[in-house]
Protein backbone atom coordinates (compact mmCIF):
# COMPACT_ATOMS: atom_id res chain seq x y z
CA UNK A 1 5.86 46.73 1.88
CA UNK A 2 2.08 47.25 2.42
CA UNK A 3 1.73 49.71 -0.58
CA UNK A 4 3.36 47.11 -2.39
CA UNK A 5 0.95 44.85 -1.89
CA UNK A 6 -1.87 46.99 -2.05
CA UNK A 7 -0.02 48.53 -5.97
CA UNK A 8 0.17 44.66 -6.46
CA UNK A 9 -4.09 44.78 -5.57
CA UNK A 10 -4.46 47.66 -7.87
CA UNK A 11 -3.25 46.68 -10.78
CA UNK A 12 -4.90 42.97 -10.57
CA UNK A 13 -7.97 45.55 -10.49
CA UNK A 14 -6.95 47.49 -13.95
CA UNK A 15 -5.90 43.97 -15.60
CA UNK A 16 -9.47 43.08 -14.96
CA UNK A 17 -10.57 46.19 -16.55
CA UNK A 18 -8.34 45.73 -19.78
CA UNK A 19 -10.16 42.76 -19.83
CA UNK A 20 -13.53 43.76 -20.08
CA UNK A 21 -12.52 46.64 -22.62
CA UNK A 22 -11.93 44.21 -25.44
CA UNK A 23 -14.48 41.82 -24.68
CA UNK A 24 -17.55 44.61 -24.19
CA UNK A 25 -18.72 46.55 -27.13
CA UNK A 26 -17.93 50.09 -26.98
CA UNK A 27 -20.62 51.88 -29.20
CA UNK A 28 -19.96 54.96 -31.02
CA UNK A 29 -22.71 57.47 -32.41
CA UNK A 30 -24.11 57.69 -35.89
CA UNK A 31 -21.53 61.14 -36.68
CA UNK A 32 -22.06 63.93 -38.41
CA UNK A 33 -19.33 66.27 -39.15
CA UNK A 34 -18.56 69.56 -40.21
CA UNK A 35 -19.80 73.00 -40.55
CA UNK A 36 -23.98 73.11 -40.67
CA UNK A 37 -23.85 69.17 -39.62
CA UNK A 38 -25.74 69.81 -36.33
CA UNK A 39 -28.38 70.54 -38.68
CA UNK A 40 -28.17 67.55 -40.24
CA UNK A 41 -28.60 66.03 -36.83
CA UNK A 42 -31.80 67.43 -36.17
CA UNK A 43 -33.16 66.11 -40.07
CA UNK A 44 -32.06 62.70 -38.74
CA UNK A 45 -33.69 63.43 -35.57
CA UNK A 46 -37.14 63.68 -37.35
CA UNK A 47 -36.67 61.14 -39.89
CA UNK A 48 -36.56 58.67 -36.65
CA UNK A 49 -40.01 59.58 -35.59
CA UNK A 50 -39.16 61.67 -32.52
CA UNK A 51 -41.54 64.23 -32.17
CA UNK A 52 -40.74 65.74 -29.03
CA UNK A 53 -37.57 66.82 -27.33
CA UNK A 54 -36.00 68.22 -24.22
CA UNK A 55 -33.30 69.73 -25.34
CA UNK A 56 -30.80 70.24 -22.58
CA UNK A 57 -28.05 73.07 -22.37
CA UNK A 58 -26.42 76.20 -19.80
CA UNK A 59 -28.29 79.46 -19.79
CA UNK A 60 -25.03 81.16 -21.59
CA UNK A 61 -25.59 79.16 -24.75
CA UNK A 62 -29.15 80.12 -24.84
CA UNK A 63 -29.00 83.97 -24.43
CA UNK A 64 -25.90 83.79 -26.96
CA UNK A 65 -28.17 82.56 -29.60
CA UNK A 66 -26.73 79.83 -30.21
CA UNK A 67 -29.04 77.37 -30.17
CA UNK A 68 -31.09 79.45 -32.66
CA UNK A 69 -30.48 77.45 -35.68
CA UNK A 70 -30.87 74.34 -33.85
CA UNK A 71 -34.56 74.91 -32.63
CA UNK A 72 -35.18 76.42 -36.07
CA UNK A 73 -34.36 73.00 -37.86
CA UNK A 74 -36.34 71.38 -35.51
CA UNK A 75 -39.02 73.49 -36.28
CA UNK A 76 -39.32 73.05 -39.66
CA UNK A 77 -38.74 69.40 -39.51
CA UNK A 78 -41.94 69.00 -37.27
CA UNK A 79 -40.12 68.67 -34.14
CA UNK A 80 -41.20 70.23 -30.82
CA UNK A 81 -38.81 71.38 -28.22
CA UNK A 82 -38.58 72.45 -25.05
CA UNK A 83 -35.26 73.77 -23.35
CA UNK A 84 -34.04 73.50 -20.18
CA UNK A 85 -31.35 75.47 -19.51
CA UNK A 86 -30.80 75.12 -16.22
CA UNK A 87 -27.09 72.76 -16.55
CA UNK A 88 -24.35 74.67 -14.31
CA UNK A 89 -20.68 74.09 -14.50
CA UNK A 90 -20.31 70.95 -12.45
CA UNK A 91 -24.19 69.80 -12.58
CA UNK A 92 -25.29 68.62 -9.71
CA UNK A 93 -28.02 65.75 -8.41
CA UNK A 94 -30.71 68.44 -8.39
CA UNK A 95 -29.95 69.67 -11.60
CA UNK A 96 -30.74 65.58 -13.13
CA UNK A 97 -34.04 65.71 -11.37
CA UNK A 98 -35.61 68.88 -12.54
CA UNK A 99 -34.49 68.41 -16.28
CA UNK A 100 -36.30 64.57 -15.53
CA UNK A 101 -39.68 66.46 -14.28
CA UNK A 102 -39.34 68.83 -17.34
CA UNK A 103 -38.78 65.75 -19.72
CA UNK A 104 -42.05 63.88 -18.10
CA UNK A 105 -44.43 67.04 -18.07
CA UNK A 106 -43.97 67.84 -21.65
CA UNK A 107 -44.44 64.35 -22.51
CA UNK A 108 -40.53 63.94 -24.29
CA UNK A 109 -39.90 60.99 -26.60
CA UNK A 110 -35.81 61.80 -26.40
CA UNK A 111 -33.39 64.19 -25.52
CA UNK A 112 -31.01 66.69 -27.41
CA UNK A 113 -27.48 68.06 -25.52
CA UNK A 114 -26.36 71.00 -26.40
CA UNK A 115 -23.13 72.58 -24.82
CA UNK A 116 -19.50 71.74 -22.97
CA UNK A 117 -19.34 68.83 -21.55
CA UNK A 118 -21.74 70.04 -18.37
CA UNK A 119 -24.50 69.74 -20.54
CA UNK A 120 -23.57 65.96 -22.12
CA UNK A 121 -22.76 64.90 -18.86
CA UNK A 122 -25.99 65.94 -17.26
CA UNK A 123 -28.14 64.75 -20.21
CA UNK A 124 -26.57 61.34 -20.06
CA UNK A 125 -28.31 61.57 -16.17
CA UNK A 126 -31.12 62.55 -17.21
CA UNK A 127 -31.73 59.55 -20.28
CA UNK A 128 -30.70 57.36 -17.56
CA UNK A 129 -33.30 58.49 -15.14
CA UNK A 130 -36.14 57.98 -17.55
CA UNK A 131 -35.75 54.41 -18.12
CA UNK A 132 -34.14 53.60 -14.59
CA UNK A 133 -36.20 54.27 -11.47
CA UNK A 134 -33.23 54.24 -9.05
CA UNK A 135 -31.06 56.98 -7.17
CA UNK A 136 -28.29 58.99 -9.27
CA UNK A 137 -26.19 57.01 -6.43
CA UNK A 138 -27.62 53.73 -7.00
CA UNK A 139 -26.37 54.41 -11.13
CA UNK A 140 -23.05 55.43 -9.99
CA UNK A 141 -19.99 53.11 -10.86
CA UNK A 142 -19.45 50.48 -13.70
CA UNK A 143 -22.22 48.76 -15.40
CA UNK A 144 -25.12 50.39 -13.03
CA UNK A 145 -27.91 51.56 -15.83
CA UNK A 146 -29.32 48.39 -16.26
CA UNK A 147 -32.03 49.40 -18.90
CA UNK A 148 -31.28 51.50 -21.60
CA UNK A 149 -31.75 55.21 -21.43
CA UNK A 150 -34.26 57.57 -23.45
CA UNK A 151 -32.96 58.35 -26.87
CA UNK A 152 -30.01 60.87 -26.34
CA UNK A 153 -27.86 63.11 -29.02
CA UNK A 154 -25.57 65.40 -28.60
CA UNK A 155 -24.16 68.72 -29.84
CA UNK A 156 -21.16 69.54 -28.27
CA UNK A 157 -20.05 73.71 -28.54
CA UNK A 158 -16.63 73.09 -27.16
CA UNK A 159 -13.28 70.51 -28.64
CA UNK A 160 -12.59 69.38 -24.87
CA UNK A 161 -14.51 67.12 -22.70
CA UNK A 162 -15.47 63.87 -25.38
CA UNK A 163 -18.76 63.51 -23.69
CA UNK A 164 -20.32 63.09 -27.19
CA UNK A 165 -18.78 59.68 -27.50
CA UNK A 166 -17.73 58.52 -24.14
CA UNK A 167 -19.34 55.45 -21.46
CA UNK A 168 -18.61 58.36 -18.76
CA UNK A 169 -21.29 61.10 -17.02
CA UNK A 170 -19.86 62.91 -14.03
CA UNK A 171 -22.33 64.61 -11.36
CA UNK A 172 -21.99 65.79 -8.23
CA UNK A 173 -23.66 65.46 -4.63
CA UNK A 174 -24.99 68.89 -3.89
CA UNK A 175 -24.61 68.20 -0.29
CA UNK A 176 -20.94 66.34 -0.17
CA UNK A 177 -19.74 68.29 -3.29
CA UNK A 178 -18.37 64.78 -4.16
CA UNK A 179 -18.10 64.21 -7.82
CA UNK A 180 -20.53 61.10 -8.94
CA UNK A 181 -19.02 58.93 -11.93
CA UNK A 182 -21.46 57.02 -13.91
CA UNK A 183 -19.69 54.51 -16.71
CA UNK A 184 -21.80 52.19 -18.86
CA UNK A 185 -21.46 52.19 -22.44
CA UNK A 186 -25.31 52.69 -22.60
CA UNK A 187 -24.92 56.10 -22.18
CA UNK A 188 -23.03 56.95 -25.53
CA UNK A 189 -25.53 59.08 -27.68
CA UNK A 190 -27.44 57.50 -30.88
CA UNK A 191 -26.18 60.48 -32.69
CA UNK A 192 -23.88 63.27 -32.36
CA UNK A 193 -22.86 66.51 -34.41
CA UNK A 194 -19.01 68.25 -34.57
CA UNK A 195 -20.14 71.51 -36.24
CA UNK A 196 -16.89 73.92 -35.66
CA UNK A 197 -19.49 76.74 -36.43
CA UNK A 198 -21.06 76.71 -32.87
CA UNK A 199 -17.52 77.44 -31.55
CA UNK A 200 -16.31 79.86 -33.72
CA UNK A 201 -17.53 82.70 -30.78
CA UNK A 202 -16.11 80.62 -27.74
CA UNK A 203 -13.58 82.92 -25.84
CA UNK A 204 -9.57 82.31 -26.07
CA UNK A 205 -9.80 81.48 -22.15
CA UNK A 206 -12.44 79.06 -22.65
CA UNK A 207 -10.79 77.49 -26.40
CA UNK A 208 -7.62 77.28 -24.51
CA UNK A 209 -8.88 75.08 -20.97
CA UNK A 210 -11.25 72.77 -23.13
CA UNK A 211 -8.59 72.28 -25.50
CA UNK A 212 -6.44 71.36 -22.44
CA UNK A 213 -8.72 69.39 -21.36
CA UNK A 214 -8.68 67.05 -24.67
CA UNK A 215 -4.73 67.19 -24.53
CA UNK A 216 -5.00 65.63 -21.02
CA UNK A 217 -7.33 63.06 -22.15
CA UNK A 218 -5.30 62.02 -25.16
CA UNK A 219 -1.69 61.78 -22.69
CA UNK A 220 -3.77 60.20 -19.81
CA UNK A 221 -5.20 57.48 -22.38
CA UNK A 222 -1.53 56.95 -24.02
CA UNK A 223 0.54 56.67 -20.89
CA UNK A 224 -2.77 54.31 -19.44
CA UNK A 225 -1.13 50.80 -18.48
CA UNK A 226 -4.57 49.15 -20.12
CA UNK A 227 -3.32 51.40 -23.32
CA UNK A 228 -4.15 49.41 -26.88
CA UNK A 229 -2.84 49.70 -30.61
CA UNK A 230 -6.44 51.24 -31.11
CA UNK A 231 -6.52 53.45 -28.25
CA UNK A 232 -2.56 54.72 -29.13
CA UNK A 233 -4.26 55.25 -32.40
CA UNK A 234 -6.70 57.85 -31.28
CA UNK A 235 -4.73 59.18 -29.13
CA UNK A 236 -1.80 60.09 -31.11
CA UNK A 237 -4.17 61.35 -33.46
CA UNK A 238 -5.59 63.57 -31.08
CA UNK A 239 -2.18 64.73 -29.59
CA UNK A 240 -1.06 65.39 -33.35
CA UNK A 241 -3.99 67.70 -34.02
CA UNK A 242 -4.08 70.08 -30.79
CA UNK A 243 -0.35 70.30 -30.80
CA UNK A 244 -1.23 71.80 -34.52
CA UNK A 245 -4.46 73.37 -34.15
CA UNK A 246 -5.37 74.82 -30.51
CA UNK A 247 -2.93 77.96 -30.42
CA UNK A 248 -4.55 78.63 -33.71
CA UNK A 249 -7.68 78.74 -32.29
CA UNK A 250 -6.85 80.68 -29.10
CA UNK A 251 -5.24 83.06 -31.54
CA UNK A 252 -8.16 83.39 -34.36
CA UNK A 253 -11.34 82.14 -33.04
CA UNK A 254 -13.12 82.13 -36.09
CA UNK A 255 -10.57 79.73 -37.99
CA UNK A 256 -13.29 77.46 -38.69
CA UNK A 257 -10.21 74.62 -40.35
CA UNK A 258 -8.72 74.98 -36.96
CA UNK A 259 -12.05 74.46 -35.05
CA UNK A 260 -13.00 71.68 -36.90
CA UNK A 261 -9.74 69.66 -36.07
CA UNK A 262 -10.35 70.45 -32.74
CA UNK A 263 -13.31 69.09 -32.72
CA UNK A 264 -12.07 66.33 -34.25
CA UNK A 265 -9.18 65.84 -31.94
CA UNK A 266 -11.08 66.23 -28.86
CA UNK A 267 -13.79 62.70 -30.36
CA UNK A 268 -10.79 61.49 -30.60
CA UNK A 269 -9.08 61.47 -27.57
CA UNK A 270 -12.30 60.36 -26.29
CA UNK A 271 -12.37 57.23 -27.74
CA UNK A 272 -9.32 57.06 -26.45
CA UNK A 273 -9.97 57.66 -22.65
CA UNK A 274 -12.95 55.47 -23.06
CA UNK A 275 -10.84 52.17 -23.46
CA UNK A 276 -7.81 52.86 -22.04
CA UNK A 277 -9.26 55.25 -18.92
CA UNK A 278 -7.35 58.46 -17.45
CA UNK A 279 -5.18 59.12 -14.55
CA UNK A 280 -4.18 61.30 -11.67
CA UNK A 281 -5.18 64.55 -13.62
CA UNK A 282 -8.29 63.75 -13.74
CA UNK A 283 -8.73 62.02 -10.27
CA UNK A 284 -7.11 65.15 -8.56
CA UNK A 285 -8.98 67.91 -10.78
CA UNK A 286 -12.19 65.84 -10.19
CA UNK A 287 -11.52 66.70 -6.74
CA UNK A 288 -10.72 70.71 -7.39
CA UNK A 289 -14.07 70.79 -9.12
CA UNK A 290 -15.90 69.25 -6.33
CA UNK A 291 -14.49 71.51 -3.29
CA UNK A 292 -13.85 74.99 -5.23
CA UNK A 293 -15.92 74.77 -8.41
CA UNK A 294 -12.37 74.86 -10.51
CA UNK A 295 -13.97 74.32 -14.10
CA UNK A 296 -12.69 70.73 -15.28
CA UNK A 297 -10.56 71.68 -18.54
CA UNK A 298 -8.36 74.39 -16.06
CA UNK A 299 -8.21 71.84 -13.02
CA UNK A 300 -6.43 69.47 -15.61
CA UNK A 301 -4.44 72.11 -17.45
CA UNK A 302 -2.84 72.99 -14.08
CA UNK A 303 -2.52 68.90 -12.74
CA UNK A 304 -0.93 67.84 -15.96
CA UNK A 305 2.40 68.88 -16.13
CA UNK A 306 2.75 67.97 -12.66
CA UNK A 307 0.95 64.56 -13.12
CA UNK A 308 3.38 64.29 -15.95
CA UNK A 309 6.45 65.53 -13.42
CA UNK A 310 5.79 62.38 -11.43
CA UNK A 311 5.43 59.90 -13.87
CA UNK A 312 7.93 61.18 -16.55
CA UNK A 313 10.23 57.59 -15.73
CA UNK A 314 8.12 55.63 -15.64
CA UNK A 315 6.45 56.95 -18.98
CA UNK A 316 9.34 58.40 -21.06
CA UNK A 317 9.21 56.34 -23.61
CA UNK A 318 5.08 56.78 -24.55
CA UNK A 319 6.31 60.81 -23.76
CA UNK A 320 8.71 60.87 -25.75
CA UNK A 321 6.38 59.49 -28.67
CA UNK A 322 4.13 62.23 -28.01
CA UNK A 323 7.03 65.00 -28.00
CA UNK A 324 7.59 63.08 -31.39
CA UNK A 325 4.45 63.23 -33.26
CA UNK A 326 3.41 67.53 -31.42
CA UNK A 327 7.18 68.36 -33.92
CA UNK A 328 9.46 68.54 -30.54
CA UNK A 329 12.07 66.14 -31.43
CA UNK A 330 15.34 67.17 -33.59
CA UNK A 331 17.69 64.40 -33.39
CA UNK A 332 19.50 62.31 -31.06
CA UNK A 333 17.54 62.76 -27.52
CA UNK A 334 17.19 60.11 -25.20
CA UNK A 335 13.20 59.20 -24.19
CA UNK A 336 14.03 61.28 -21.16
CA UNK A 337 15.17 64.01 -22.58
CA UNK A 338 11.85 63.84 -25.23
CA UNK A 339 9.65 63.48 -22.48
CA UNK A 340 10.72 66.61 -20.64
CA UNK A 341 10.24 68.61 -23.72
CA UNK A 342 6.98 67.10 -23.64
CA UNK A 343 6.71 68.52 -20.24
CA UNK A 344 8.02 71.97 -21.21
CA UNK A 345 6.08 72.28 -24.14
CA UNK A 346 2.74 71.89 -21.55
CA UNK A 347 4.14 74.53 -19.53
CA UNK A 348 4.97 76.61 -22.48
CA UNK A 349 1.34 76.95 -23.69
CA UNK A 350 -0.47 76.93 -20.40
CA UNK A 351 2.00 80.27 -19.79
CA UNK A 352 0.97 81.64 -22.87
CA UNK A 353 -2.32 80.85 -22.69
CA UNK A 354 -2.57 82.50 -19.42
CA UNK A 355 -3.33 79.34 -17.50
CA UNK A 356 -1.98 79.43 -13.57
CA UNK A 357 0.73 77.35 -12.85
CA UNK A 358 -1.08 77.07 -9.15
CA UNK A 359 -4.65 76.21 -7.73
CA UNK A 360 -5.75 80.27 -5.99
CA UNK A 361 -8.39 78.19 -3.91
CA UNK A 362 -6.56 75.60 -2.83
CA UNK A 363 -5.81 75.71 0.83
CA UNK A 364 -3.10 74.00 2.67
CA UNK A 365 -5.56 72.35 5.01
CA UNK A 366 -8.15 70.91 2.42
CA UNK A 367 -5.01 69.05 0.82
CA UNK A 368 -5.30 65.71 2.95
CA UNK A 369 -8.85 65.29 2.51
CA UNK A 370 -8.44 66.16 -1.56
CA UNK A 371 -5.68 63.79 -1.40
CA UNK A 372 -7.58 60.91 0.02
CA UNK A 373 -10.47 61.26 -2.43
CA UNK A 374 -8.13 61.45 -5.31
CA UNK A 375 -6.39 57.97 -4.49
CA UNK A 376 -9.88 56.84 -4.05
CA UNK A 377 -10.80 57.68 -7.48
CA UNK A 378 -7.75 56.66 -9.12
CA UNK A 379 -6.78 53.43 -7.53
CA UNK A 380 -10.55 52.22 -8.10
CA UNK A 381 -10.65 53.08 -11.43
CA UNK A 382 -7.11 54.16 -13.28
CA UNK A 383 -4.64 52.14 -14.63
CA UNK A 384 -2.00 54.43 -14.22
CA UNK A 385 1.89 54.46 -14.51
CA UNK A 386 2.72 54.74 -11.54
CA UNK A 387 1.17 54.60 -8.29
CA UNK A 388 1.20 57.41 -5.42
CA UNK A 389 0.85 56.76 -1.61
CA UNK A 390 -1.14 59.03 0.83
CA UNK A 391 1.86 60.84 1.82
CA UNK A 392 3.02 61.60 -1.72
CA UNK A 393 0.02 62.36 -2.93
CA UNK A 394 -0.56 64.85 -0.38
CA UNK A 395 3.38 66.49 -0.94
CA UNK A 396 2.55 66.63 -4.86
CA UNK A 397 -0.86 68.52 -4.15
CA UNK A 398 1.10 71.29 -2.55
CA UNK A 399 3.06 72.14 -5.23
CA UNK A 400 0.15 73.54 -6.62
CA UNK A 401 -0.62 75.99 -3.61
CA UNK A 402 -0.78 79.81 -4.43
């Protein structure tokens, strides 16, 4: 009876936040598309005045060369630079504040991401930090970066994570390792580039978890109770293109078609997300990243077919849409049945890809405490299908142990 009422609580929350979805603007960036276009970026970069950038990336990127080009262009189009490139997997308060100090000693006028969605994510932080004189804490939540940040474009060298045209920026506390969501639409770049020839070199492990990660992002936005005919749109879309695109890519990295429609499919899905939100994937691998460092795009390839498990009922008909439009149906199944194959098909390429069906770190006695944050996280913030209790939550957590 009491988590009736409090599902009752929850969703009065969500219906509040379909709400404010269509009546607040939700900006996207000035794109440019297509081999060579994060060049093109950088010409539009100067041809705005900026004359001096922090641009903001992971220490992998850099000795990889692949921001080469990049500072080249800005180069010759009178730009100065200066990297930091200091971003880890799951960025962290500390990382925000030197990339701030950097951006105020060289005297920045804006800021250029470069990188997975690490990078985005911290860069958002950053632009925010400029213009807002508060605590990363104080920022945290919906609607918190009250003045608008430094001039921010992005990059992004992976089709997962979005960031390039999402309201979200996820940090973490380095002391609680809790995971620090920032959502304002202010903090949705001016510009950004898909250029599938920064990700021709990415490694099948990596293709394979980021494009995961966009396939979780386009089924968590579908199957989102606050779902719209625009949002189904983009999501379908996106579903459509990495059921057709990402083996390819894990196969033959340097299929540049392929790469571009991941790309594509991963802005997609995250205009997708950004309206309709996410769900227990994300709220549980949040929560993997936080304790054991699980890189985001894995934590959610391992949650989702479980996620999925659980709320294949009360979703089967969206499901079985999606099974629809990734080539799975023949004729004649029920929703149900659809939806499992959706299921299976999951399964079927996180096997292949070599992606774990179980969480090695997790440990049996961390699971209440994960548990408890991830119900925090999703009940405060995700409409989703259906609603777990402590108990369950905990019970569906195991399934996951090694």
């Amino acid at each position: 009876m009491l988590f009736s009422l409090q599902v009752k609580g929850y969703r009065g929350v969500m219906n509040a936040l379909k709400v404010a979805a269509k009546v607040l603007p939700m900006p996207k960036p000035t794109l440019f598309s297509g081999p060579g276009s994060s060049l093109e970026l950088c010409e539009a970069i100067a041809q705005m005045g900026t004359q001096n950038v922090l641009i903001v990336t992971d220490e992998v990127l850099h000795k990889l060369g692949i921001l080469d080009n990049i500072k080249k262009s800005l180069e010759e189009n009178g730009i100065n630079f200066v990297v930091y490139d200091g971003i880890l997997p799951d960025p962290t308060y500390d990382q925000v504040e030197t990339g701030l100090a950097m951006y105020k000693e060289n005297g920045c006028e804006a800021i250029l991401a470069v990188g997975g969605g690490s990078p985005i994510d911290a860069a958002k932080v950053i632009a925010a930090r400029v213009t807002n004189d508060r605590p990363i804490k104080k920022l945290s939540g919906f609607f918190k970066v009250w003045k608008a940040p430094a001039p921010f474009f992005a990059i992004p060298t992976t089709a997962g994570t979005g960031s390039e045209v999402t309201i979200a920026a996820v940090v973490s506390d380095p002391v609680t390792h809790q995971k620090t969501p920032l959502m304002d639409p202010k903090l949705v770049p001016m510009m950004a580039s898909l250029d599938a020839s920064l990700m021709t070199g990415l490694p099948p492990h990596v293709t394979s978890a980021t494009g995961m990660d966009a396939l979780t992002h386009a089924v968590e936005a579908y199957i989102s109770m606050n779902a719209s005919p625009d949002t189904d749109s983009y999501a379908v879309a996106a579903t459509r293109l990495i059921m057709q695109n990402l083996e390819k890519v894990v196969e033959k990295g340097d299929d540049i078609e392929a790469r571009q429609n991941m790309a594509l499919a991963s802005y997609y899905a995250g205009l997708a997300f950004t309206k309709a939100s996410l769900g227990y994937v994300h709220a549980i691998s949040h929560n993997f990243g936080a304790k054991y460092g699980t890189p985001h795009g894995l934590g959610n390839a391992i949650v989702l077919p479980y996620v999925l498990d659980y709320s294949k009922e009360a979703a089967a008909e969206r499901l079985a849409k999606l099974a629809e439009v990734s080539g799975l149906a023949v004729g004649g199944e029920t929703d149900l049945e659809l939806a499992q194959k959706f299921i299976d098909r999951i399964r079927e390429m996180n096997n292949k890809f070599g992606i774990p069906a179980h969480l090695e770190a997790l440990k049996k006695d961390d699971i209440p405490a994960i548990a408890k944050l991830a119900l925090k996280e999703a009940h405060l913030n995700y409409p989703v299908p259906r609603y777990m209790d402590q108990p369950t939550c905990e019970q569906f957590i195991r399934q996951m142990l090694a």
